[in-house]
PDB file of N, CA and C in Angstrom:
ATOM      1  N   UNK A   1    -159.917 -14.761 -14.337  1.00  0.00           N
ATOM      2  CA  UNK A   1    -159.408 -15.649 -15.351  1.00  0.00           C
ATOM      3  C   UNK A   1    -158.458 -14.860 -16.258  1.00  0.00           C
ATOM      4  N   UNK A   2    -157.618 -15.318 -16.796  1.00  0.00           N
ATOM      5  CA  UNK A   2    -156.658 -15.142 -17.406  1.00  0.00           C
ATOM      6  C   UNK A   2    -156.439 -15.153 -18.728  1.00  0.00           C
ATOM      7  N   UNK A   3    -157.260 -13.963 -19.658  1.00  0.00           N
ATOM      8  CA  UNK A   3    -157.084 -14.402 -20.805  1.00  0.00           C
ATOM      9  C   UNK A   3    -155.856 -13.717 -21.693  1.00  0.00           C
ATOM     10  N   UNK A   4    -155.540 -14.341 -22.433  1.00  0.00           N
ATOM     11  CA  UNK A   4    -154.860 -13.993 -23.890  1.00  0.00           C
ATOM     12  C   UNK A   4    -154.751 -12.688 -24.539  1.00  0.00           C
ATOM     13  N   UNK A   5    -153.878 -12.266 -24.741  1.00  0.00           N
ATOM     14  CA  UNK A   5    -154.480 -10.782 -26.161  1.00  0.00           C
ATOM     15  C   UNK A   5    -154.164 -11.180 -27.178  1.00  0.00           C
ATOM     16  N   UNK A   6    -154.444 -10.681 -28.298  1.00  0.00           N
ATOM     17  CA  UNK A   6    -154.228 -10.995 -29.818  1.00  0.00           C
ATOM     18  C   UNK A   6    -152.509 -10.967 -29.950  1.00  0.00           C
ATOM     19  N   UNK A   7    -151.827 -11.535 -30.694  1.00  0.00           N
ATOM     20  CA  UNK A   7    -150.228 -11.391 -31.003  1.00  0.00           C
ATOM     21  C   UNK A   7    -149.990 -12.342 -30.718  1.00  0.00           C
ATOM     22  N   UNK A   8    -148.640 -12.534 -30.965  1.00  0.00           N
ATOM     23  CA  UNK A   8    -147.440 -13.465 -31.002  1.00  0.00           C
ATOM     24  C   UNK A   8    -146.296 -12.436 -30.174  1.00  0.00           C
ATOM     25  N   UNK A   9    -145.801 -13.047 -29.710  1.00  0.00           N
ATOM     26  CA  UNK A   9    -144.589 -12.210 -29.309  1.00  0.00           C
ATOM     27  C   UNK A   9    -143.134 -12.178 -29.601  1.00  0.00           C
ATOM     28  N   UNK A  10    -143.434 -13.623 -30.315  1.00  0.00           N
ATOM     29  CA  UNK A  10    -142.092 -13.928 -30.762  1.00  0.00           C
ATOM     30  C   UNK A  10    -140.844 -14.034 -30.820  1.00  0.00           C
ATOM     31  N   UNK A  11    -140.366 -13.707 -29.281  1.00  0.00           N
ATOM     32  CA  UNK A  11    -139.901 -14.106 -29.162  1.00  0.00           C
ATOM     33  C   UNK A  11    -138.562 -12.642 -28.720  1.00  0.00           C
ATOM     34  N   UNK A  12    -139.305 -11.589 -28.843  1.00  0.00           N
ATOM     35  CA  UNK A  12    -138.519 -10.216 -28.697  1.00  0.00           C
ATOM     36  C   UNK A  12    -139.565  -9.360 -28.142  1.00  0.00           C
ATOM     37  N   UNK A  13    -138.617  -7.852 -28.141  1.00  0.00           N
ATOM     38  CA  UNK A  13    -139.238  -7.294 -27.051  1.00  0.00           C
ATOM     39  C   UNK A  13    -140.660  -6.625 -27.837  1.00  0.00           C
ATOM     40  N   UNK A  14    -141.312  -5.650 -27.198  1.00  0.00           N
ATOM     41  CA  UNK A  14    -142.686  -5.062 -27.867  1.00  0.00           C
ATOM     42  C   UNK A  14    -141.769  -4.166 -29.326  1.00  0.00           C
ATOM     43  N   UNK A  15    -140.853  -3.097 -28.904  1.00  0.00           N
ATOM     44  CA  UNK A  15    -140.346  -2.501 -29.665  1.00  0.00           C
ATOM     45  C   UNK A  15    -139.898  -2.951 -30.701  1.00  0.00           C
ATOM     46  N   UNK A  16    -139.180  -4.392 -30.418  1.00  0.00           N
ATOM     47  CA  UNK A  16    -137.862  -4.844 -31.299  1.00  0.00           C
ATOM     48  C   UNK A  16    -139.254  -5.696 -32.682  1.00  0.00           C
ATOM     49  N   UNK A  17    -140.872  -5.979 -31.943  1.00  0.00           N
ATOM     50  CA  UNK A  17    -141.231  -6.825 -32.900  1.00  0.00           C
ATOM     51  C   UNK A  17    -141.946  -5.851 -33.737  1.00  0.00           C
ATOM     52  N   UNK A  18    -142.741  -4.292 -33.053  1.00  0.00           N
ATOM     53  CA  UNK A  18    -142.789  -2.944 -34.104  1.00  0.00           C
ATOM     54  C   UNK A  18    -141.930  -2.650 -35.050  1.00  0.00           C
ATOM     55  N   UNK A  19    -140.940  -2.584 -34.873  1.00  0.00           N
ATOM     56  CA  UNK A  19    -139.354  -2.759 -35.561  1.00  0.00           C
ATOM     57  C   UNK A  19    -139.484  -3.522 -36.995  1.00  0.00           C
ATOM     58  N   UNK A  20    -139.783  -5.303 -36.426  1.00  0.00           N
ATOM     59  CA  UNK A  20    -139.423  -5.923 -37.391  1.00  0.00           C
ATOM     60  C   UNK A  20    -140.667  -5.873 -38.372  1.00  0.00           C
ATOM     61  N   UNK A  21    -141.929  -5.741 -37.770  1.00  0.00           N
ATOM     62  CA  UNK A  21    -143.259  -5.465 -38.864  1.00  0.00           C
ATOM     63  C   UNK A  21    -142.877  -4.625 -40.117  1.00  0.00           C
ATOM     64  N   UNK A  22    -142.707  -3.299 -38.965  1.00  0.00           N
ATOM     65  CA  UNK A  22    -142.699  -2.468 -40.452  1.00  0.00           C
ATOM     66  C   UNK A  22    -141.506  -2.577 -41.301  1.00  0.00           C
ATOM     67  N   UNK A  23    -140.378  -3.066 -41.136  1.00  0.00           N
ATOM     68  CA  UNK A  23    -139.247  -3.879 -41.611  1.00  0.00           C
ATOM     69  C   UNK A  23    -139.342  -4.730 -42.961  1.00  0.00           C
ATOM     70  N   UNK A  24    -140.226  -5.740 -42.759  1.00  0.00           N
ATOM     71  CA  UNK A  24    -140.924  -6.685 -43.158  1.00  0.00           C
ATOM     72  C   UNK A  24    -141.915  -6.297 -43.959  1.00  0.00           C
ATOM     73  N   UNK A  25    -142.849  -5.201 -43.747  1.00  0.00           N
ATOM     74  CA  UNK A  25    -143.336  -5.228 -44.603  1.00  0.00           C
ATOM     75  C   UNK A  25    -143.014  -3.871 -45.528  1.00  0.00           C
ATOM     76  N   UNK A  26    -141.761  -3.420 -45.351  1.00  0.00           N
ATOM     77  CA  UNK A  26    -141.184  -2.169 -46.470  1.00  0.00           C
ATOM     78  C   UNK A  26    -140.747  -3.561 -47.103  1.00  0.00           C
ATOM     79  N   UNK A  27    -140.336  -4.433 -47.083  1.00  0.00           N
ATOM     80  CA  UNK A  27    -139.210  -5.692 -47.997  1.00  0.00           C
ATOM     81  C   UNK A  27    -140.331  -6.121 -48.825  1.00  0.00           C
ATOM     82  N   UNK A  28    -141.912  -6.195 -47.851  1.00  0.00           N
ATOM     83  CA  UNK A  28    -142.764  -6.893 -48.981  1.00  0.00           C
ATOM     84  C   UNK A  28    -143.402  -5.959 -50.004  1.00  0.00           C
ATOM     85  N   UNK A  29    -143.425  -4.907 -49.671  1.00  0.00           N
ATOM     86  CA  UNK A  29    -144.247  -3.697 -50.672  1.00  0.00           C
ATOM     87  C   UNK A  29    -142.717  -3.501 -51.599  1.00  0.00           C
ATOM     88  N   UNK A  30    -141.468  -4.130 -51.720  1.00  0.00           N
ATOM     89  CA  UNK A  30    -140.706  -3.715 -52.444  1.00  0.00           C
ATOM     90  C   UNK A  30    -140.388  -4.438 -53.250  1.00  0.00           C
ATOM     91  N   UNK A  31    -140.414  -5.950 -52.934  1.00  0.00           N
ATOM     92  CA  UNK A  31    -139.842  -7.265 -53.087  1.00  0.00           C
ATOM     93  C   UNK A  31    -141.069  -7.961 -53.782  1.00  0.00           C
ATOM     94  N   UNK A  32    -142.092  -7.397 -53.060  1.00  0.00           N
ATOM     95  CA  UNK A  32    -143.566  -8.421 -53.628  1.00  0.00           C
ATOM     96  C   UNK A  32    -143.709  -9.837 -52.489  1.00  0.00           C
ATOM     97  N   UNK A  33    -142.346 -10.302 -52.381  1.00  0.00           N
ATOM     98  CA  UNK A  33    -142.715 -11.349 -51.468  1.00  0.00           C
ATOM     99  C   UNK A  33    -141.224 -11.228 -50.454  1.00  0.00           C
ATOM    100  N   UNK A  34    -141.853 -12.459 -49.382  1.00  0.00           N
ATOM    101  CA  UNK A  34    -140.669 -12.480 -48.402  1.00  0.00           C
ATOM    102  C   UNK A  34    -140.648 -13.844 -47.805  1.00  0.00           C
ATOM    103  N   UNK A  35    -139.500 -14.071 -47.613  1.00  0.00           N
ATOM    104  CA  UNK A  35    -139.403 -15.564 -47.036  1.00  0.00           C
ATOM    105  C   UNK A  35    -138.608 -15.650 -45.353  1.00  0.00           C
ATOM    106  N   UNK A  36    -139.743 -15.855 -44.405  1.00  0.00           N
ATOM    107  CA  UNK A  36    -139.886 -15.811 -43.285  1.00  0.00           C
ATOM    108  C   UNK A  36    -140.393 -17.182 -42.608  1.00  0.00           C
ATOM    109  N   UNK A  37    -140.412 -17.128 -41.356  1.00  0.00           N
ATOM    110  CA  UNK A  37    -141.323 -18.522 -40.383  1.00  0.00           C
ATOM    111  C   UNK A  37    -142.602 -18.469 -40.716  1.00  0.00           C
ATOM    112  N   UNK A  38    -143.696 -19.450 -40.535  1.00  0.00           N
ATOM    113  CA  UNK A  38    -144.838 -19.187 -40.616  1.00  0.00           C
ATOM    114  C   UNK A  38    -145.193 -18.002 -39.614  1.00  0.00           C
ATOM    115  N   UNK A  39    -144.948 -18.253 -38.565  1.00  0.00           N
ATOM    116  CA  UNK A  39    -145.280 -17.284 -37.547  1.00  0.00           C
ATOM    117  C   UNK A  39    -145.156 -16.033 -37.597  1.00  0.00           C
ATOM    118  N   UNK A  40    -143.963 -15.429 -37.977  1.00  0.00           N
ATOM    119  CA  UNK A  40    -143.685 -14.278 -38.145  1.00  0.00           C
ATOM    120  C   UNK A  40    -144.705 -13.717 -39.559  1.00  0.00           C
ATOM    121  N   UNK A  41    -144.884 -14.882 -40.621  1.00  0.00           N
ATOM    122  CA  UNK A  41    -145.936 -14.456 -41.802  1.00  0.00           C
ATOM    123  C   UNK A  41    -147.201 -14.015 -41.430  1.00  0.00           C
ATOM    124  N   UNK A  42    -147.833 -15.205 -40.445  1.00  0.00           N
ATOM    125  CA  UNK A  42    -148.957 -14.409 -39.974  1.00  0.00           C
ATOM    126  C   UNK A  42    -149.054 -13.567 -39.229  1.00  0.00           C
ATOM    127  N   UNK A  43    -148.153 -13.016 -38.558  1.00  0.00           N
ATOM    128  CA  UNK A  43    -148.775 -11.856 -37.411  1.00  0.00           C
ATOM    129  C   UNK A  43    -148.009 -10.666 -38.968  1.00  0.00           C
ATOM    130  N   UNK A  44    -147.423 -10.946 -39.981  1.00  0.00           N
ATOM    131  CA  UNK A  44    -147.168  -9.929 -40.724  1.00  0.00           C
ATOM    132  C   UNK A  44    -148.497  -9.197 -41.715  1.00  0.00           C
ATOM    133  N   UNK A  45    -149.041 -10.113 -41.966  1.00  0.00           N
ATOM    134  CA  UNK A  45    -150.507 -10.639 -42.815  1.00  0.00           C
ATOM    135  C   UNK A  45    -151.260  -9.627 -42.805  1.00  0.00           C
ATOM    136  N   UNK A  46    -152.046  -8.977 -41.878  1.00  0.00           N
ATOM    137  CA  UNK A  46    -152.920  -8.402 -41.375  1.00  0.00           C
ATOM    138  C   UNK A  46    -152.416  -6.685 -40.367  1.00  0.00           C
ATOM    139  N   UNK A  47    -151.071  -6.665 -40.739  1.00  0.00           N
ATOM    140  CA  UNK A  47    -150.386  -5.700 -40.516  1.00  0.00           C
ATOM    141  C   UNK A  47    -149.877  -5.278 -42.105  1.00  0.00           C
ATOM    142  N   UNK A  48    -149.815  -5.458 -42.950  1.00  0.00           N
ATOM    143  CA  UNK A  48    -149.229  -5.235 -44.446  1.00  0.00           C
ATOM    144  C   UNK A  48    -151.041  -5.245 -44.790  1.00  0.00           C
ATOM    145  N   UNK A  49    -151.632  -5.887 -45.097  1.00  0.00           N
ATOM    146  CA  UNK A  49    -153.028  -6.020 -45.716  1.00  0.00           C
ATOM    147  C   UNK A  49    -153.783  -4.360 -45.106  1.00  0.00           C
ATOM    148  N   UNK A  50    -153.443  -3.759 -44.033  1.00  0.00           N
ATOM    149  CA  UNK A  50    -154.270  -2.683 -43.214  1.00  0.00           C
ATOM    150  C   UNK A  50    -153.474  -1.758 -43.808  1.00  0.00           C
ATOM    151  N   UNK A  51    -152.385  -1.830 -44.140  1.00  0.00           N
ATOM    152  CA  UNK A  51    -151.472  -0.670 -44.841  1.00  0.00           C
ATOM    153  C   UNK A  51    -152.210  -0.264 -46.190  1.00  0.00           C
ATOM    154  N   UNK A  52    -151.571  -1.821 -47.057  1.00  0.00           N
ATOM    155  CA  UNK A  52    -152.423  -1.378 -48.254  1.00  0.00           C
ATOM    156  C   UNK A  52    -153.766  -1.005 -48.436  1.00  0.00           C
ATOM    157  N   UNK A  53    -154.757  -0.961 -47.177  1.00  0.00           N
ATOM    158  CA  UNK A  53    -156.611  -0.639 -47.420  1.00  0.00           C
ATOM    159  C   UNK A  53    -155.919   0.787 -47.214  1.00  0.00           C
ATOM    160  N   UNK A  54    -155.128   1.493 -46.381  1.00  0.00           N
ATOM    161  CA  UNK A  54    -155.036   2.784 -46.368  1.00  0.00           C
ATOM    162  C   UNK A  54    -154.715   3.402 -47.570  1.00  0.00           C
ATOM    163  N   UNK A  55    -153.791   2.749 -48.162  1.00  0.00           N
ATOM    164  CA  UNK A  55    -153.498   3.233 -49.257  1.00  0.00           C
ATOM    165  C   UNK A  55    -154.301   3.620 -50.241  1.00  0.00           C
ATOM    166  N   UNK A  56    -155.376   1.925 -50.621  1.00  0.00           N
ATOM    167  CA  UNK A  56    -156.318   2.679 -51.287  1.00  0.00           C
ATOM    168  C   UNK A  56    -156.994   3.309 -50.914  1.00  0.00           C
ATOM    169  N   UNK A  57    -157.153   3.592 -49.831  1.00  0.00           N
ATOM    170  CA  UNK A  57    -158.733   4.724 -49.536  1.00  0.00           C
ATOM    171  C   UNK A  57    -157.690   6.064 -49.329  1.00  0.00           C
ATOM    172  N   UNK A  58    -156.471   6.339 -49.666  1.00  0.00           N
ATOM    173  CA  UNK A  58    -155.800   7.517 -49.932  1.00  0.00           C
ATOM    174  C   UNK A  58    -155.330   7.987 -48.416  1.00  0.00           C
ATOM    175  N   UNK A  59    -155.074   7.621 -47.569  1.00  0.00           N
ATOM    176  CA  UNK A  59    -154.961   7.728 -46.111  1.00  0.00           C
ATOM    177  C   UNK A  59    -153.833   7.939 -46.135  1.00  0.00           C
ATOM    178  N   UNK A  60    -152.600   9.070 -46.920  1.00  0.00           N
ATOM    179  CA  UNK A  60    -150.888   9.120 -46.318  1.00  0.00           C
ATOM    180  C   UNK A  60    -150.697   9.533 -45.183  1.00  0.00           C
ATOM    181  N   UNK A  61    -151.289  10.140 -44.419  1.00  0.00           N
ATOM    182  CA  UNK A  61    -150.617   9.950 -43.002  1.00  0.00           C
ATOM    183  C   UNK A  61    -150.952   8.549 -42.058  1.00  0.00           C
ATOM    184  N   UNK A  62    -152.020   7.928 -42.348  1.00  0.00           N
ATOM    185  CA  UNK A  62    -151.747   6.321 -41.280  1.00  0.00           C
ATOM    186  C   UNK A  62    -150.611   5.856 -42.411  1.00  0.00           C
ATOM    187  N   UNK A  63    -150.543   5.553 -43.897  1.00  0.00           N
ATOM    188  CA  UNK A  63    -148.950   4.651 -44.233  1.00  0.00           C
ATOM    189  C   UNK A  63    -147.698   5.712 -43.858  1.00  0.00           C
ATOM    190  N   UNK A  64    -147.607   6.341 -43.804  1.00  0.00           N
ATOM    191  CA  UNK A  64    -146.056   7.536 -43.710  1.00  0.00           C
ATOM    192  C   UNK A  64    -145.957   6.897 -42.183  1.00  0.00           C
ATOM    193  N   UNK A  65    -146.392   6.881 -40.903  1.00  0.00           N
ATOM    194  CA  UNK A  65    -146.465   6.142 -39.683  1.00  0.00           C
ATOM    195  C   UNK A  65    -145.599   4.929 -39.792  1.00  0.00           C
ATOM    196  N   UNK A  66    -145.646   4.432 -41.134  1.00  0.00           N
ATOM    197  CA  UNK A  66    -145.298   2.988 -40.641  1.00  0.00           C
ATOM    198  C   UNK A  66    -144.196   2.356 -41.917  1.00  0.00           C
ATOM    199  N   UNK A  67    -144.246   3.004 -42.800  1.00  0.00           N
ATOM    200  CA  UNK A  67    -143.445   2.884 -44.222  1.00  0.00           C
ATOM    201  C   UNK A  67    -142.810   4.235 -43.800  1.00  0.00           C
ATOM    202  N   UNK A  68    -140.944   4.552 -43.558  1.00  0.00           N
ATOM    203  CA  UNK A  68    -140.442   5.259 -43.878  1.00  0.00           C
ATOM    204  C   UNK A  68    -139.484   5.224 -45.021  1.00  0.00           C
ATOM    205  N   UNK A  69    -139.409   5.046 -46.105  1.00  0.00           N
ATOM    206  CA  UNK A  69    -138.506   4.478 -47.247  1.00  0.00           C
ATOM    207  C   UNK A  69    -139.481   5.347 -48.799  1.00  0.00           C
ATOM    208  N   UNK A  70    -138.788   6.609 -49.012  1.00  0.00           N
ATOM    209  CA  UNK A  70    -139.727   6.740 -50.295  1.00  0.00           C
ATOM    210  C   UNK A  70    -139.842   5.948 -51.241  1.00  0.00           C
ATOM    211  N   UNK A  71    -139.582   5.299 -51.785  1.00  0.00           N
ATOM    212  CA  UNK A  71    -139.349   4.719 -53.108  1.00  0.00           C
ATOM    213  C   UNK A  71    -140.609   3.502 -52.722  1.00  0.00           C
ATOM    214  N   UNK A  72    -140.427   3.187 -51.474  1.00  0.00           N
ATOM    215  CA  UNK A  72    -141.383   2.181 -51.604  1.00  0.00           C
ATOM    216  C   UNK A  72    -142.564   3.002 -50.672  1.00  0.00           C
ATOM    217  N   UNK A  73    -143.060   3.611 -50.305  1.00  0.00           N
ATOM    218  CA  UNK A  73    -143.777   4.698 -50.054  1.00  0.00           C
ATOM    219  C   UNK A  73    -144.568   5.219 -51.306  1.00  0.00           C
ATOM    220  N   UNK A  74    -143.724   5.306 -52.549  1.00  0.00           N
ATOM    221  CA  UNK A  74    -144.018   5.699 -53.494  1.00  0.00           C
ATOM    222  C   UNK A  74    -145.065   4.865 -53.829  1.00  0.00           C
ATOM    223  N   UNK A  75    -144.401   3.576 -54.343  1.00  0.00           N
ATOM    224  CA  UNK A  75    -144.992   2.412 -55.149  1.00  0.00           C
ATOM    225  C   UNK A  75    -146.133   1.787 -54.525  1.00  0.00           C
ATOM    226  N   UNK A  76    -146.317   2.073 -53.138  1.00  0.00           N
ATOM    227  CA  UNK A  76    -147.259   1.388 -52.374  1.00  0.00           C
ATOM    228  C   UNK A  76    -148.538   2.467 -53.090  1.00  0.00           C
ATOM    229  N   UNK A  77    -148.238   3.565 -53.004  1.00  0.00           N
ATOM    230  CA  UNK A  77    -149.752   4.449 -53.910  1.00  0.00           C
ATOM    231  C   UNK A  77    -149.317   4.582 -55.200  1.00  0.00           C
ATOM    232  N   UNK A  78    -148.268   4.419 -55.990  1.00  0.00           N
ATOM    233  CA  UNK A  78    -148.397   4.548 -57.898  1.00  0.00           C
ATOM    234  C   UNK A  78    -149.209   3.224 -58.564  1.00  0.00           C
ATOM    235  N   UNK A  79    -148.506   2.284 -57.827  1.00  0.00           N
ATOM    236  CA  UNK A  79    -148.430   0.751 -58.062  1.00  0.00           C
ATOM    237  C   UNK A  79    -149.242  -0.048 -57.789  1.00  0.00           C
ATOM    238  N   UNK A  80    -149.772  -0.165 -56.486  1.00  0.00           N
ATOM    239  CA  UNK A  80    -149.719  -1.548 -55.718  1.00  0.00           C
ATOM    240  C   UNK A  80    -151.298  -0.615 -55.096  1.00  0.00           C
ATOM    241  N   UNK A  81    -151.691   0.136 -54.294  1.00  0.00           N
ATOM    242  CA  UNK A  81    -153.026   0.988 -54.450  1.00  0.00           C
ATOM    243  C   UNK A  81    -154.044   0.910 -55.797  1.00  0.00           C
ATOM    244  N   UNK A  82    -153.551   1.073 -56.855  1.00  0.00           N
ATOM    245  CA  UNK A  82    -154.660   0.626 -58.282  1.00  0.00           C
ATOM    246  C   UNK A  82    -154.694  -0.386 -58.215  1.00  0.00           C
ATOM    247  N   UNK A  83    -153.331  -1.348 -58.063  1.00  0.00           N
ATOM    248  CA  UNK A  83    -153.571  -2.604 -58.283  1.00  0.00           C
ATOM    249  C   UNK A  83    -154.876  -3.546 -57.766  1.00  0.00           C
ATOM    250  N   UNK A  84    -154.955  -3.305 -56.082  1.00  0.00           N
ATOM    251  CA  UNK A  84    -155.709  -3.742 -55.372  1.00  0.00           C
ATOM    252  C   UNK A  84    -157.269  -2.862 -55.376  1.00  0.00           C
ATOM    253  N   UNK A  85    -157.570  -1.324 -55.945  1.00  0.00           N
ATOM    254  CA  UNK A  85    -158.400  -0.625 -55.889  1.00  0.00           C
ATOM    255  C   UNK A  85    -159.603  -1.258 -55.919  1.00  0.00           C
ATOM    256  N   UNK A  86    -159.902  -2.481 -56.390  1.00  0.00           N
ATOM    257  CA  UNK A  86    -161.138  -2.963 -56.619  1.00  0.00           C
ATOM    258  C   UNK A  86    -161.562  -4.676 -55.864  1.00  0.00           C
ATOM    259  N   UNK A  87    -160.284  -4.568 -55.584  1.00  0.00           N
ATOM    260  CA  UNK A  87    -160.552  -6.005 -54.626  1.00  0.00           C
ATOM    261  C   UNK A  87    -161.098  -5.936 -53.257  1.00  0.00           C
ATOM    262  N   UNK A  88    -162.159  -6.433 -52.556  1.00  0.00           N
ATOM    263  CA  UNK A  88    -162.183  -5.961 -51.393  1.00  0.00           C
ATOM    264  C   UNK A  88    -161.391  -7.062 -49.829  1.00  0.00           C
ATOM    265  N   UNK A  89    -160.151  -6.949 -50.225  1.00  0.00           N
ATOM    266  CA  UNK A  89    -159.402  -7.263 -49.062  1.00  0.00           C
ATOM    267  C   UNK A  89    -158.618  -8.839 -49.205  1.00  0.00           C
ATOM    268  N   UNK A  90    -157.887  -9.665 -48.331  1.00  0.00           N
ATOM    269  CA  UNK A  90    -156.924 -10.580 -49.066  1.00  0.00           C
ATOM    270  C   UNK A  90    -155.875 -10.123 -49.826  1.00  0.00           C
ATOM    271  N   UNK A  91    -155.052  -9.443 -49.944  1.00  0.00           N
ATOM    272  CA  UNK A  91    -153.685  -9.012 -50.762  1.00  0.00           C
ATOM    273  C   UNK A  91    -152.663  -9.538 -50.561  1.00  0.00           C
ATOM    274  N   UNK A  92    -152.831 -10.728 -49.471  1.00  0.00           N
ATOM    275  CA  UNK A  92    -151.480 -11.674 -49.669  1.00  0.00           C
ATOM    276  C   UNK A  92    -151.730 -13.059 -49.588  1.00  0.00           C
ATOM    277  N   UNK A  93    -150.585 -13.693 -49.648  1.00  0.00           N
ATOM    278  CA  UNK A  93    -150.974 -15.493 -49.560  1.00  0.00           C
ATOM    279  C   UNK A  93    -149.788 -15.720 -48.597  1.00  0.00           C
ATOM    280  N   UNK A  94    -150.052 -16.895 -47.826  1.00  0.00           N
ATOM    281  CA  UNK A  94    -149.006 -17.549 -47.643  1.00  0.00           C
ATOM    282  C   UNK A  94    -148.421 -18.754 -47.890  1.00  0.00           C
ATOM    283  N   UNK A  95    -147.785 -19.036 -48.447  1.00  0.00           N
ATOM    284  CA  UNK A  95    -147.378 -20.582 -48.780  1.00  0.00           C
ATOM    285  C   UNK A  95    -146.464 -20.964 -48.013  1.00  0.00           C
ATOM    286  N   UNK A  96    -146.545 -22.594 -47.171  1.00  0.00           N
ATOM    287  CA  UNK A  96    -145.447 -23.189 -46.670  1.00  0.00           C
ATOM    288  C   UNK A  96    -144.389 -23.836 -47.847  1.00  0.00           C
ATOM    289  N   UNK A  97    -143.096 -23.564 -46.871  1.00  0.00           N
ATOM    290  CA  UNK A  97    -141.690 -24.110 -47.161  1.00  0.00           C
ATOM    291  C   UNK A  97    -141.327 -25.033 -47.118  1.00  0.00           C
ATOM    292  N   UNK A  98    -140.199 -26.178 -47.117  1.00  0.00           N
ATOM    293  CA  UNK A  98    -139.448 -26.566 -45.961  1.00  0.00           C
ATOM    294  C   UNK A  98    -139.280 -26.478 -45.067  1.00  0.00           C
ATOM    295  N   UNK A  99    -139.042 -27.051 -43.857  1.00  0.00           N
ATOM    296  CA  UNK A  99    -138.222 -26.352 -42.865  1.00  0.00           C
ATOM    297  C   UNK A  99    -137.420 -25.834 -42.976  1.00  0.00           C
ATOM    298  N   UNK A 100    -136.718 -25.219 -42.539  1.00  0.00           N
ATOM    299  CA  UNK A 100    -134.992 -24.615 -42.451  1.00  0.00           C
ATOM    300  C   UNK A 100    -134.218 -25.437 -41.867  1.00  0.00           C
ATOM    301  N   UNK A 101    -133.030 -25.709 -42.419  1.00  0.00           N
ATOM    302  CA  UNK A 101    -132.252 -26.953 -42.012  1.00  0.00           C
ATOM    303  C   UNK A 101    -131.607 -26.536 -40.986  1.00  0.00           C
ATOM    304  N   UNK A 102    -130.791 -25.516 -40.262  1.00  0.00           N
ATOM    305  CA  UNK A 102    -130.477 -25.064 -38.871  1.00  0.00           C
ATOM    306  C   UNK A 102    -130.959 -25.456 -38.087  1.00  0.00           C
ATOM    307  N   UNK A 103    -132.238 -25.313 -37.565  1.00  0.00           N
ATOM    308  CA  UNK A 103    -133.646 -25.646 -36.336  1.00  0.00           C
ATOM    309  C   UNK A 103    -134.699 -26.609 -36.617  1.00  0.00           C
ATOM    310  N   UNK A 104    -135.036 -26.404 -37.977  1.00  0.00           N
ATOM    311  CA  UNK A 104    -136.174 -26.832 -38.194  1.00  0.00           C
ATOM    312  C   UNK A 104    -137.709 -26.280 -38.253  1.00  0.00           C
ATOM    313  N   UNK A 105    -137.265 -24.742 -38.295  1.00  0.00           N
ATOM    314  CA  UNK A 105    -138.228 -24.074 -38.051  1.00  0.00           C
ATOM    315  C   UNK A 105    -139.122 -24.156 -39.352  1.00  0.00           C
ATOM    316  N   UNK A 106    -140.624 -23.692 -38.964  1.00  0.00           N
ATOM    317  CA  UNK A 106    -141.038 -23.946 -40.440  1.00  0.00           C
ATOM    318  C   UNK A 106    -141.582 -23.036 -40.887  1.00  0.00           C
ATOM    319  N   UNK A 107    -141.123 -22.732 -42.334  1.00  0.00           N
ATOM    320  CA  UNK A 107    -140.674 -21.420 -43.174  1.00  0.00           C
ATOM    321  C   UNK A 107    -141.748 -21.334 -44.262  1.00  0.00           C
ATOM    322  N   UNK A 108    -142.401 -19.847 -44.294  1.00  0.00           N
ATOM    323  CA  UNK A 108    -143.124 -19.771 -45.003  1.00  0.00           C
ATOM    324  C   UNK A 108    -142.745 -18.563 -46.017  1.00  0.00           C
ATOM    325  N   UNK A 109    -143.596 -18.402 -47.338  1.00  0.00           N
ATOM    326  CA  UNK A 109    -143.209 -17.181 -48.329  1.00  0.00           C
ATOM    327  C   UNK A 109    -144.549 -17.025 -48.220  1.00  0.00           C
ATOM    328  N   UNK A 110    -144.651 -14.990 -47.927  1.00  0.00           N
ATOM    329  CA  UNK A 110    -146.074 -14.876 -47.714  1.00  0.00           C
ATOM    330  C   UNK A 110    -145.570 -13.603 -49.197  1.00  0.00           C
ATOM    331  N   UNK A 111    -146.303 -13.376 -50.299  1.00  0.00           N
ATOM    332  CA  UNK A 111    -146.340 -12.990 -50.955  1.00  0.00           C
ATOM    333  C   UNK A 111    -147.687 -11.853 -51.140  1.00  0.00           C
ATOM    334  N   UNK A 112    -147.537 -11.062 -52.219  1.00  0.00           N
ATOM    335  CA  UNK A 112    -148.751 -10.080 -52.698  1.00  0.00           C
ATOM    336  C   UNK A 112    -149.217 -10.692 -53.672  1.00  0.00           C
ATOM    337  N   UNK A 113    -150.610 -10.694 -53.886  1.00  0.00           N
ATOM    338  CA  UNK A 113    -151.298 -11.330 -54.938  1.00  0.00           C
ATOM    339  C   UNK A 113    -151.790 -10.753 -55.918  1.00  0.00           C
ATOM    340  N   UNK A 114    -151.018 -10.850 -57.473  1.00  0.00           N
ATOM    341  CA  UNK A 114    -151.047 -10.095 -58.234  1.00  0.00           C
ATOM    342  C   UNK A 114    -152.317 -10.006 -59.022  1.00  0.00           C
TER     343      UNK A 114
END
């Protein structure tokens, strides 16, 4: 039988969607939020949320792996690490959009929860 693995594929190659994660989520540790498809929000979700648990539990070599950008490298442990230090897990939301008037695709803002 034929099962499934976890992911989305979205539509690109394995590399090109490693690529756009950590992409995506240097914009959200910088930006606070980002406005994307639903789809692309959730497979982002739980790839940004595993960053920041490293962070707080002080782990710089699993984030340096995946955040190359100091400034937001920085802020992910000055900033955004205390911030969350006491929450145990959930650090983002997602809210639906509109569609996007091009396709119709439907667009979500997955944000950090302050």
């Amino acid at each position: 039988m034929i099962k499934t693995l976890g992911g989305r594929k979205l539509g690109v190659t394995s590399t090109h969607r490693r690529a756009m994660l950590r992409n995506m989520a240097t914009s959200l540790f910088l930006h606070e939020r980002v406005e994307t498809t639903i789809a692309r929000a959730k497979e982002l979700r739980p790839f940004a949320e595993r960053l920041i648990t490293h962070a707080v539990r002080g782990k710089h070599f699993m984030v340096r792996r995946y955040i190359q950008d100091k400034v937001v490298y920085r802020k992910l442990f000055e900033v955004l690490a205390p911030r969350y230090a006491k929450r145990p897990g959930g650090y983002t939301r997602i809210m639906h959009l509109i569609p996007r008037a091009g396709d119709n695709a439907s667009r979500g803002l997955i944000e950090l929860i302050s």
